[in-house]
Structures are given as C-alpha cells and as structure tokens.
C-alpha atoms as a PDB file:
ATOM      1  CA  UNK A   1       0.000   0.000   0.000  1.00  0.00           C
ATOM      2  CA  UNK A   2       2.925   2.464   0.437  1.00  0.00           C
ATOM      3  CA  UNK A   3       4.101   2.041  -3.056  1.00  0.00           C
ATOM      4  CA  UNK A   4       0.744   2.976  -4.310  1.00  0.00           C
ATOM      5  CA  UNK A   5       0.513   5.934  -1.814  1.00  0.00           C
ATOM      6  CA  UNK A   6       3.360   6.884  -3.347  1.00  0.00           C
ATOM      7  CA  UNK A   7       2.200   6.915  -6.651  1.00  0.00           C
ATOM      8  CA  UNK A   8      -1.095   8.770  -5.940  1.00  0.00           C
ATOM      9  CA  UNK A   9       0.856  11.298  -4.080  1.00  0.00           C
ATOM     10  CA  UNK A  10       3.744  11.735  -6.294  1.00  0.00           C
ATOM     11  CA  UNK A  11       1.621  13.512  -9.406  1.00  0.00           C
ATOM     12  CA  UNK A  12       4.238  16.124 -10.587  1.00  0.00           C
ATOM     13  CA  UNK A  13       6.994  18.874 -12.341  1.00  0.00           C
ATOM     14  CA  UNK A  14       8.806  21.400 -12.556  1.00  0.00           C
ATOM     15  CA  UNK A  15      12.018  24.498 -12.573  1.00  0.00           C
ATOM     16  CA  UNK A  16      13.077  28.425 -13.133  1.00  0.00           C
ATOM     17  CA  UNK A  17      13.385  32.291 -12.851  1.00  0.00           C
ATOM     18  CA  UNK A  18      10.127  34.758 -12.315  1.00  0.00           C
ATOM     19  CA  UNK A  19       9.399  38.571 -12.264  1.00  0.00           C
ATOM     20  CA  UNK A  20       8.880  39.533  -8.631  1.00  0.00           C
ATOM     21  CA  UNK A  21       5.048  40.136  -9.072  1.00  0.00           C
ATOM     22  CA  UNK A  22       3.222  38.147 -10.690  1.00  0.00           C
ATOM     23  CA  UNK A  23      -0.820  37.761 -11.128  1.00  0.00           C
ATOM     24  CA  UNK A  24      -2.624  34.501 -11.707  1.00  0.00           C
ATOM     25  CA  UNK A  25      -3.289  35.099 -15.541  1.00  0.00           C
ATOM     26  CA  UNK A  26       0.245  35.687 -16.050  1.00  0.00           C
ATOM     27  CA  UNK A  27       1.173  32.230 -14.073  1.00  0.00           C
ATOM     28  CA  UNK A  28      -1.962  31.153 -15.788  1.00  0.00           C
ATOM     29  CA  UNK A  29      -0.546  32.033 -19.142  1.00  0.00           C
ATOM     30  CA  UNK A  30       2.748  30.591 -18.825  1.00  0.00           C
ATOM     31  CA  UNK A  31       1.189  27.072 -17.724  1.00  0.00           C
ATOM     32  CA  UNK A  32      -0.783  27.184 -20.722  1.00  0.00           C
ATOM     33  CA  UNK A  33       2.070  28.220 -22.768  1.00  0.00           C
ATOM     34  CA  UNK A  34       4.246  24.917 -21.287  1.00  0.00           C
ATOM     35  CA  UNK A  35       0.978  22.800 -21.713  1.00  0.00           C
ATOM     36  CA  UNK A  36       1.277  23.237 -25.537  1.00  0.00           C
ATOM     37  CA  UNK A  37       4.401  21.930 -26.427  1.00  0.00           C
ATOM     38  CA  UNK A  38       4.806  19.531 -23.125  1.00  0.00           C
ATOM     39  CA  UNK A  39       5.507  15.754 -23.911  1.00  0.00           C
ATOM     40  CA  UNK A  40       7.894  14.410 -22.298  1.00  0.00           C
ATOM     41  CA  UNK A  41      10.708  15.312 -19.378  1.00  0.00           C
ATOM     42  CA  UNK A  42      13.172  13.889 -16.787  1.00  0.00           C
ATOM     43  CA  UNK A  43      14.513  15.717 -14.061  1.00  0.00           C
ATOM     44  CA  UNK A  44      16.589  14.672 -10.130  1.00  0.00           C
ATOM     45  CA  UNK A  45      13.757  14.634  -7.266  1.00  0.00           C
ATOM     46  CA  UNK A  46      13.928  15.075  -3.564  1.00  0.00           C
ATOM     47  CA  UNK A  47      10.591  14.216  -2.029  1.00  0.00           C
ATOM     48  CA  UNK A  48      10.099  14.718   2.227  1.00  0.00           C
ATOM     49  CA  UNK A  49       7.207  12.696   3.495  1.00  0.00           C
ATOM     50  CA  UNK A  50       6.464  14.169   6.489  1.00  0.00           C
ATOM     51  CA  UNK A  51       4.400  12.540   9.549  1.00  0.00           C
ATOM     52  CA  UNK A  52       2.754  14.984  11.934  1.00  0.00           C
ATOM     53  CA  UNK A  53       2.112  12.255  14.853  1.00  0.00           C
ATOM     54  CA  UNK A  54       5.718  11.416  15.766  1.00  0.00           C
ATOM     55  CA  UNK A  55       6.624  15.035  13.784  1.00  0.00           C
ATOM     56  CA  UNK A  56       9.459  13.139  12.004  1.00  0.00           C
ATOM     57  CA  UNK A  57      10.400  13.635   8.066  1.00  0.00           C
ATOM     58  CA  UNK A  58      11.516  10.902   5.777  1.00  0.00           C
ATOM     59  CA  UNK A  59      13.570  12.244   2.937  1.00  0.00           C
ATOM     60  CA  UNK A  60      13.844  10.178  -0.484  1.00  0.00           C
ATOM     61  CA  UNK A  61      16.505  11.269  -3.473  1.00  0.00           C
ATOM     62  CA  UNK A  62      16.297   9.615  -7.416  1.00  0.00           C
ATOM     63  CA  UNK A  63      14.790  10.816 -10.459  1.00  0.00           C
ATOM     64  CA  UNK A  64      11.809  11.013 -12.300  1.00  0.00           C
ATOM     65  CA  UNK A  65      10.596  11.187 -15.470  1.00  0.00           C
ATOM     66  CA  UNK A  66       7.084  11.472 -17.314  1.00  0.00           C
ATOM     67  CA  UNK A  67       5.734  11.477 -20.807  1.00  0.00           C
ATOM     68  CA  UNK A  68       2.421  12.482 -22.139  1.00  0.00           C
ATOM     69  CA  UNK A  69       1.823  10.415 -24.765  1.00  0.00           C
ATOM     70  CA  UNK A  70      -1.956  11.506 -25.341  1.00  0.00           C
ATOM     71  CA  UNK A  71      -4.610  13.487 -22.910  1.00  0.00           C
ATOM     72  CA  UNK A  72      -5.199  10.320 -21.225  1.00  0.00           C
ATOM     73  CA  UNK A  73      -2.310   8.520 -21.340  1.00  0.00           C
ATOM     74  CA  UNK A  74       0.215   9.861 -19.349  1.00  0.00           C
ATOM     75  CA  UNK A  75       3.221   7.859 -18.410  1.00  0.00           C
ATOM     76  CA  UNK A  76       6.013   7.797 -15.357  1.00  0.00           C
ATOM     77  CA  UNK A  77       8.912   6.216 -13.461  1.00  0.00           C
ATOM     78  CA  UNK A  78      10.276   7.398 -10.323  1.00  0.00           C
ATOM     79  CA  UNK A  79      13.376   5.853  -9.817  1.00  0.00           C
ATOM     80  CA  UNK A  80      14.498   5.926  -5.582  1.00  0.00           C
ATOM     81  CA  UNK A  81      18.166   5.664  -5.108  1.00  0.00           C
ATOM     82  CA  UNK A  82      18.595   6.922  -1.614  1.00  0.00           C
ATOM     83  CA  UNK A  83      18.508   6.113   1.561  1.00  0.00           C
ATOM     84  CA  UNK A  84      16.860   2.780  -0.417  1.00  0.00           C
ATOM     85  CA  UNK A  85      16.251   1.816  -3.809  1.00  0.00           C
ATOM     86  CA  UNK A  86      12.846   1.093  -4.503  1.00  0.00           C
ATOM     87  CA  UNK A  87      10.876   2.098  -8.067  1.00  0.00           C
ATOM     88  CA  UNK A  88       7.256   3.043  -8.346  1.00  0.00           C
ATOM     89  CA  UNK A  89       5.674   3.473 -12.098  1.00  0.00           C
ATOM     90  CA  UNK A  90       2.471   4.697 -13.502  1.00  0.00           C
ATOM     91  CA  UNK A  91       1.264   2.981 -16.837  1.00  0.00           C
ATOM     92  CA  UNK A  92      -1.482   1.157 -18.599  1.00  0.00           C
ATOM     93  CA  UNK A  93      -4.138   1.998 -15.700  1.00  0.00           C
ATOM     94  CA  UNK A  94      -1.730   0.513 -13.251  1.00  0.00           C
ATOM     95  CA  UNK A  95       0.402   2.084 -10.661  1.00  0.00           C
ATOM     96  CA  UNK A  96       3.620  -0.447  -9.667  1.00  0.00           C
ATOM     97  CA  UNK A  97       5.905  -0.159  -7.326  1.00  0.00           C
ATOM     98  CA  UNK A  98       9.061  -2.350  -6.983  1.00  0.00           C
ATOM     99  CA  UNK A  99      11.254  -3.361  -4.159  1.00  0.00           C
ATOM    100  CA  UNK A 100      14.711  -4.492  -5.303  1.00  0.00           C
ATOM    101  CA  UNK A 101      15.761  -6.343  -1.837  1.00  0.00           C
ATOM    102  CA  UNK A 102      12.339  -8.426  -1.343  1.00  0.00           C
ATOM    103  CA  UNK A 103      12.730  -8.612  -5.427  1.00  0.00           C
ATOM    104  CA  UNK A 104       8.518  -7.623  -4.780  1.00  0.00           C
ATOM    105  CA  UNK A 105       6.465  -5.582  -6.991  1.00  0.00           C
ATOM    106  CA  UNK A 106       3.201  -4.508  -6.014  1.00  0.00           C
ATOM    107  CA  UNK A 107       0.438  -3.836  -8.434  1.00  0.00           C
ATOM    108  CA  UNK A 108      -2.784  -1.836  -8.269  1.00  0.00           C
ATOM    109  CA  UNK A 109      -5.359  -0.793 -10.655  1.00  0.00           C
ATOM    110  CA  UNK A 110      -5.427   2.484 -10.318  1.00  0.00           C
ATOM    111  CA  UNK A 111      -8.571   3.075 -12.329  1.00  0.00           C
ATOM    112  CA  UNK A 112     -10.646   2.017  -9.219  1.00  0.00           C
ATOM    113  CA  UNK A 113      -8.810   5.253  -8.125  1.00  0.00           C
ATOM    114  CA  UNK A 114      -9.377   7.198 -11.508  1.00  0.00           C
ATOM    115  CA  UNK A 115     -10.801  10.759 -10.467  1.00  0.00           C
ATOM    116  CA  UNK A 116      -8.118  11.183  -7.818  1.00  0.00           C
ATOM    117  CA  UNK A 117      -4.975   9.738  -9.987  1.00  0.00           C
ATOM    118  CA  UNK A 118      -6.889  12.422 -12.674  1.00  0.00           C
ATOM    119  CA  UNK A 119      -6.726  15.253 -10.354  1.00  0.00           C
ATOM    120  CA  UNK A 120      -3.399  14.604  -9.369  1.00  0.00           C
ATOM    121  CA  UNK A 121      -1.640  14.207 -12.733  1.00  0.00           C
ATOM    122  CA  UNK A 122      -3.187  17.681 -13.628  1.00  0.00           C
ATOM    123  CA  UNK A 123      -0.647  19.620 -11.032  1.00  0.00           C
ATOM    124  CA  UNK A 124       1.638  18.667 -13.917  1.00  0.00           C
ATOM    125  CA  UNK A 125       2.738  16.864 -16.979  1.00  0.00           C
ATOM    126  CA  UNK A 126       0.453  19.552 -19.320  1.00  0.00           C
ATOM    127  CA  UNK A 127      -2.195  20.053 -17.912  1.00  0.00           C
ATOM    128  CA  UNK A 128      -3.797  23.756 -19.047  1.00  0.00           C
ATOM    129  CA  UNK A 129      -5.074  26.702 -16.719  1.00  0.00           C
ATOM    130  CA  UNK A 130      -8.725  25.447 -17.797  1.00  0.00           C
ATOM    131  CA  UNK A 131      -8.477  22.286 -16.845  1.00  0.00           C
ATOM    132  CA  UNK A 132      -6.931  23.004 -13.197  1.00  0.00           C
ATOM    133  CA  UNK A 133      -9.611  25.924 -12.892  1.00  0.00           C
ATOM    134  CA  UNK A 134     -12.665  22.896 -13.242  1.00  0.00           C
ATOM    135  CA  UNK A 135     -10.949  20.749 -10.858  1.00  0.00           C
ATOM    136  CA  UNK A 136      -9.403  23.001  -7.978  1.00  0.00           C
ATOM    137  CA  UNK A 137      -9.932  26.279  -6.893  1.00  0.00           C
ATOM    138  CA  UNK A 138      -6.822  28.116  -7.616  1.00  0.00           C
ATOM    139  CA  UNK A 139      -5.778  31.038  -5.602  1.00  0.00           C
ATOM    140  CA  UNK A 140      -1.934  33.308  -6.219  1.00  0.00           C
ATOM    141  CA  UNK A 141      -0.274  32.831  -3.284  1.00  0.00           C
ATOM    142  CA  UNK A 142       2.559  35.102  -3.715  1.00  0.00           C
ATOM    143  CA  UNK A 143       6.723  35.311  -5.004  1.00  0.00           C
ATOM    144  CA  UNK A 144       8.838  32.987  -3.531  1.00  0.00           C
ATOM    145  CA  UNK A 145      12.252  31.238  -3.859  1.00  0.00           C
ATOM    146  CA  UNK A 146      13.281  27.275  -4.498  1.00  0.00           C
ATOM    147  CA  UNK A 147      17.255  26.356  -4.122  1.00  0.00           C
ATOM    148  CA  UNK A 148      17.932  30.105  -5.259  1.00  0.00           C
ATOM    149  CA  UNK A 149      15.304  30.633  -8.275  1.00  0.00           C
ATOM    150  CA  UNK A 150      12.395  32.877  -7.862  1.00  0.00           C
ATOM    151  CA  UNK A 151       9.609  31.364  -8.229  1.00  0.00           C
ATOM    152  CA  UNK A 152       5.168  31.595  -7.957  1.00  0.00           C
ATOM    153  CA  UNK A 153       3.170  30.041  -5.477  1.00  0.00           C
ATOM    154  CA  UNK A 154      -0.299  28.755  -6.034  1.00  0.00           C
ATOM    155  CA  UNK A 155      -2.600  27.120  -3.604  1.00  0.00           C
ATOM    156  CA  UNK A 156      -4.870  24.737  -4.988  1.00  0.00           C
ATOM    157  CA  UNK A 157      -8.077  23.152  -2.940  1.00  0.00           C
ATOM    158  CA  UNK A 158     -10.168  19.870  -4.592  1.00  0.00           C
ATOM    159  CA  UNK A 159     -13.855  21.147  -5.691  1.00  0.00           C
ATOM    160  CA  UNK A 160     -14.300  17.219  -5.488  1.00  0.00           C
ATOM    161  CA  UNK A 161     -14.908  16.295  -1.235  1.00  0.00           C
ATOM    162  CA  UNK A 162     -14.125  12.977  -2.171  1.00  0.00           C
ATOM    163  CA  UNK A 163     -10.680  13.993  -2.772  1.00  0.00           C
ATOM    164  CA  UNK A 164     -10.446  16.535  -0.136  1.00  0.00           C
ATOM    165  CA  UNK A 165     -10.501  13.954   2.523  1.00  0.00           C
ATOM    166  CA  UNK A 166      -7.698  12.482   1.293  1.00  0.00           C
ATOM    167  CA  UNK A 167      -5.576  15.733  -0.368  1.00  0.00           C
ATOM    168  CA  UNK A 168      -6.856  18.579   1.988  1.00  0.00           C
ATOM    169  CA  UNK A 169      -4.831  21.495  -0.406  1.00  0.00           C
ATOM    170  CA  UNK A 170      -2.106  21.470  -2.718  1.00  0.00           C
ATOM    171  CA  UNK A 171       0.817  23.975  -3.005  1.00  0.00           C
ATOM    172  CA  UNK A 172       3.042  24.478  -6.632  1.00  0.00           C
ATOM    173  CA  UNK A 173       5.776  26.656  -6.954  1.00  0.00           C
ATOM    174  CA  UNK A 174       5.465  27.575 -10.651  1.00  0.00           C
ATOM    175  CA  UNK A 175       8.809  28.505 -12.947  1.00  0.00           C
ATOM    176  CA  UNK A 176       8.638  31.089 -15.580  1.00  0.00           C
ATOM    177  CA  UNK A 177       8.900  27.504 -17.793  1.00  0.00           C
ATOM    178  CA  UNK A 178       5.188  26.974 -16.438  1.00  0.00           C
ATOM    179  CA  UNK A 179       6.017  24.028 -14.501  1.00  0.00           C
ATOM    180  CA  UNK A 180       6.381  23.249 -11.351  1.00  0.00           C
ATOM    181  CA  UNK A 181       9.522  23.472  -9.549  1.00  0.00           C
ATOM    182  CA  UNK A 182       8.153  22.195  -5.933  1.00  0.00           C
ATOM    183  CA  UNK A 183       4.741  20.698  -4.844  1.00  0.00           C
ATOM    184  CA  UNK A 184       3.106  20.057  -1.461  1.00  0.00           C
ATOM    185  CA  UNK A 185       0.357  17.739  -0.516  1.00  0.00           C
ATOM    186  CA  UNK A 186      -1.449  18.666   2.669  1.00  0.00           C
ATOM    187  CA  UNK A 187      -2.697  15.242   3.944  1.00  0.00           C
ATOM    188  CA  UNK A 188      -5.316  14.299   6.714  1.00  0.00           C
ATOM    189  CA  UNK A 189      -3.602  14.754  10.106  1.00  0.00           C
ATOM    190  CA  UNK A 190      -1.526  17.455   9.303  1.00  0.00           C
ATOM    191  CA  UNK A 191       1.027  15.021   7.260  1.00  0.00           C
ATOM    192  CA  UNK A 192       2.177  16.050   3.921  1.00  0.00           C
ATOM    193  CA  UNK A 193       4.700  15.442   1.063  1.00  0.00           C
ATOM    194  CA  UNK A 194       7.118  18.000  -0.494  1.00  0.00           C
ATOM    195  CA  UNK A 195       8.225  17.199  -4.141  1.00  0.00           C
ATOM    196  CA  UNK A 196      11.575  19.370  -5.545  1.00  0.00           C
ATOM    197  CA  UNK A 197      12.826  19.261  -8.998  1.00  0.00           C
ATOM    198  CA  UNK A 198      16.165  20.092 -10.697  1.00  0.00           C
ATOM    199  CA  UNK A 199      18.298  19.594 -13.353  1.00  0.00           C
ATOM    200  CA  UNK A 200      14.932  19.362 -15.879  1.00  0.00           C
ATOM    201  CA  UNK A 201      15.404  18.485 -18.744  1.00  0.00           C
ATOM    202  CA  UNK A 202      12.291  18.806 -21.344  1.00  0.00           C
ATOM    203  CA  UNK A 203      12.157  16.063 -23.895  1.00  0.00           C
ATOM    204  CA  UNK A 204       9.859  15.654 -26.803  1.00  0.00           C
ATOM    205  CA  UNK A 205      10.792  12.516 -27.845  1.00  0.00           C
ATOM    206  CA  UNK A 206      11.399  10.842 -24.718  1.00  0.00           C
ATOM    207  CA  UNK A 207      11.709   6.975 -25.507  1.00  0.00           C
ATOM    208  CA  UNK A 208       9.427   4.679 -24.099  1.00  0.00           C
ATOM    209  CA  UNK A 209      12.042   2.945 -21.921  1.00  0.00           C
ATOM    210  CA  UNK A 210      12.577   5.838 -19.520  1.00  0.00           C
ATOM    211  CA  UNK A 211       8.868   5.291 -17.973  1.00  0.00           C
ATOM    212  CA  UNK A 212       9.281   1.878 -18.070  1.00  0.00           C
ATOM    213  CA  UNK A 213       9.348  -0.933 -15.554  1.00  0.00           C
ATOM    214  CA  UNK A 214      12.073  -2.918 -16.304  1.00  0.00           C
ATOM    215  CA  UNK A 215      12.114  -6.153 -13.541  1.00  0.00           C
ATOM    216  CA  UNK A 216      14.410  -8.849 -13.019  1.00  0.00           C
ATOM    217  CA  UNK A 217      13.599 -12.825 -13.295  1.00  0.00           C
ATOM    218  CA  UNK A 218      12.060 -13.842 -10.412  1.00  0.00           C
ATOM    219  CA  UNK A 219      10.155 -11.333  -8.812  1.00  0.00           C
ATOM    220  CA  UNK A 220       7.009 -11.376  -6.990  1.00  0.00           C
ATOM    221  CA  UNK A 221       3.857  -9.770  -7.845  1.00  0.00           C
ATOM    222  CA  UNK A 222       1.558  -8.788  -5.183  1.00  0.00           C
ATOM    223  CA  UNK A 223      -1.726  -7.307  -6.113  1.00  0.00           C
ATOM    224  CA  UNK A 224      -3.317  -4.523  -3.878  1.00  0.00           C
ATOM    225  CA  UNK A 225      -6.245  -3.949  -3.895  1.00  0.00           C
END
C-alpha cells in the first residue's frame, strides 16, 4: 500500500526564474504556454514525506521522469536511489511499485482510483489553466524562492470532497517555464509530502524505456487492492 501511496501522491513537475510580481493570468498564461508543447521530461527529485504524529520527516533522493503520450495517457517512473532503492511506475491503468531487496512488486489498478490519480496528474505533466480551474480552486499565493530561483506560489483546494478527505490542499511553486519546480500535498492529520525538482530536462521525444518498468527474473507480484 505504500508504493501505491506513493504513486497517488507523487503527481508532478517542474524548474526556473520569475518577475517579482506576478498575477494569476500571467502564471496562468505561462502554464498554458508549457501545456502546448509539453511531452515528455526527466529531471533529479527530492521528495520529504512528512508525519505529523511522531513530527518526524523521511527524505527520499532519485529521479523522475514522465511522458504524455496523449490526454489520457500519461506515463512515469520514479526511480528511488537513496537512503533505499525502490521504483514506483504509472502505466497502462496501473500504478507499480518495486522493491529491489524483497525482489517484490506490487500492483494496483489504479482506475478504481481514476478521479483522484486524474486530479493529481493535472498539477503537472500539461495540464492547461482550464483544466486546473474545473478541478481546484486556484488562488496566487505570492513570489517565492526554491534552491535560489524565484519562483510563484499557487494554492490549490479539490472542488471534489471525495478527494479533499484524502488531499486537503495542494501547493506548486510555478517557474517562468510553467512548470512546477516544488509541490506540497497537505494530507489528513496534518502530514504532507514535499516534491523538488532540478536539473529538468524537457524532452519531446522521450523513448518509451525511460517510464518503463524494467524487472528482473524472479520477482514477486503482489496485487493490492
């Protein structure tokens, strides 16, 4: 079940450089603007999964990348390296996530999950201003900085209630690329998960490999329902 928490709560992207003030059509604008050409990217990740109970942080390094291969197929592979290698993916209405020591993958159709996988892959990977508009209530929050670069930050709240019990609000720090650079999930309980990107690198023709699975002989599948 943590491999496909993971994957629900991962949806994102990503980097650079802003004017000091910005409104919400101009961040508006310049999502749009990335929307248009966006199909494929890879980029280093640093994600902080933070638990309010025990107020402790777990802090996860690797890569990531994503391709957008139509509106409704959209593609990724987050690759863990640190403090423990461990993979999670996100194709073919499935989410999978793979744990090299217990050579273990874990598989769960995600469409039984579909409007909150939706709403998730829509703080990224191309989504348009439109589209986020009909499924969150966006509001600017204001200039910031991530690792140096200026950046905007939007908060985002679920019109769905569903959802909001499980995502109370979302945070994006938005580059002047229109994409992400940071993202933070405000979870029940006052837990949450902080996403950072660098080193992005856009790709239009991003091969099929990069947001694939690959798995060794041997390994055990575990379905989750």
């Amino acid at each position: 079940m943590d491999g496909f928490r993971t994957l629900l709560l991962t949806a994102t992207l990503l980097t650079p450089s802003l004017q000091a003030a910005d409104t919400l059509d101009a961040v508006f604008k310049r999502i749009d603007s990335a929307a248009a050409s966006f199909k494929g990217m890879t980029a280093d990740m640093k994600r902080t999964s933070h638990t309010e109970l025990v107020d402790a942080n777990d802090v996860e390094e690797g890569t990531f990348a994503v391709k957008r291969v139509k509106a409704d197929d959209i593609r990724m592979l987050m690759d863990i390296s640190k403090p423990e290698p461990k993979k999670f993916s996100l194709a073919d209405g499935k989410g999978r996530a793979f744990y090299p020591k217990a050579n273990e993958v874990q598989v769960m159709d995600v469409k039984k999950h579909r409007d909150l996988v939706n709403e998730l892959l829509l703080l990224g990977f191309g989504a348009t201003s439109a589209e986020l508009n009909a499924a969150y209530t966006v509001t600017l929050g204001g200039p910031d900085t991530i690792n140096g670069t200026p950046v905007t930050r939007l908060e985002l709240v679920s019109k769905n209630p569903e959802i909001r019990r499980t995502i109370k609000r979302v945070e994006l720090w938005i580059g002047e690329n229109g994409m992400p650079v940071q993202q933070k999930l405000h979870e029940s309980g006052g837990d949450y998960q902080i996403v950072t990107y660098s080193h992005m690198v856009l790709n239009r023709n991003l091969p099929d490999s990069a947001v694939t699975l690959t798995l060794p002989k041997g390994v055990k599948t575990t379905p989750i329902r």
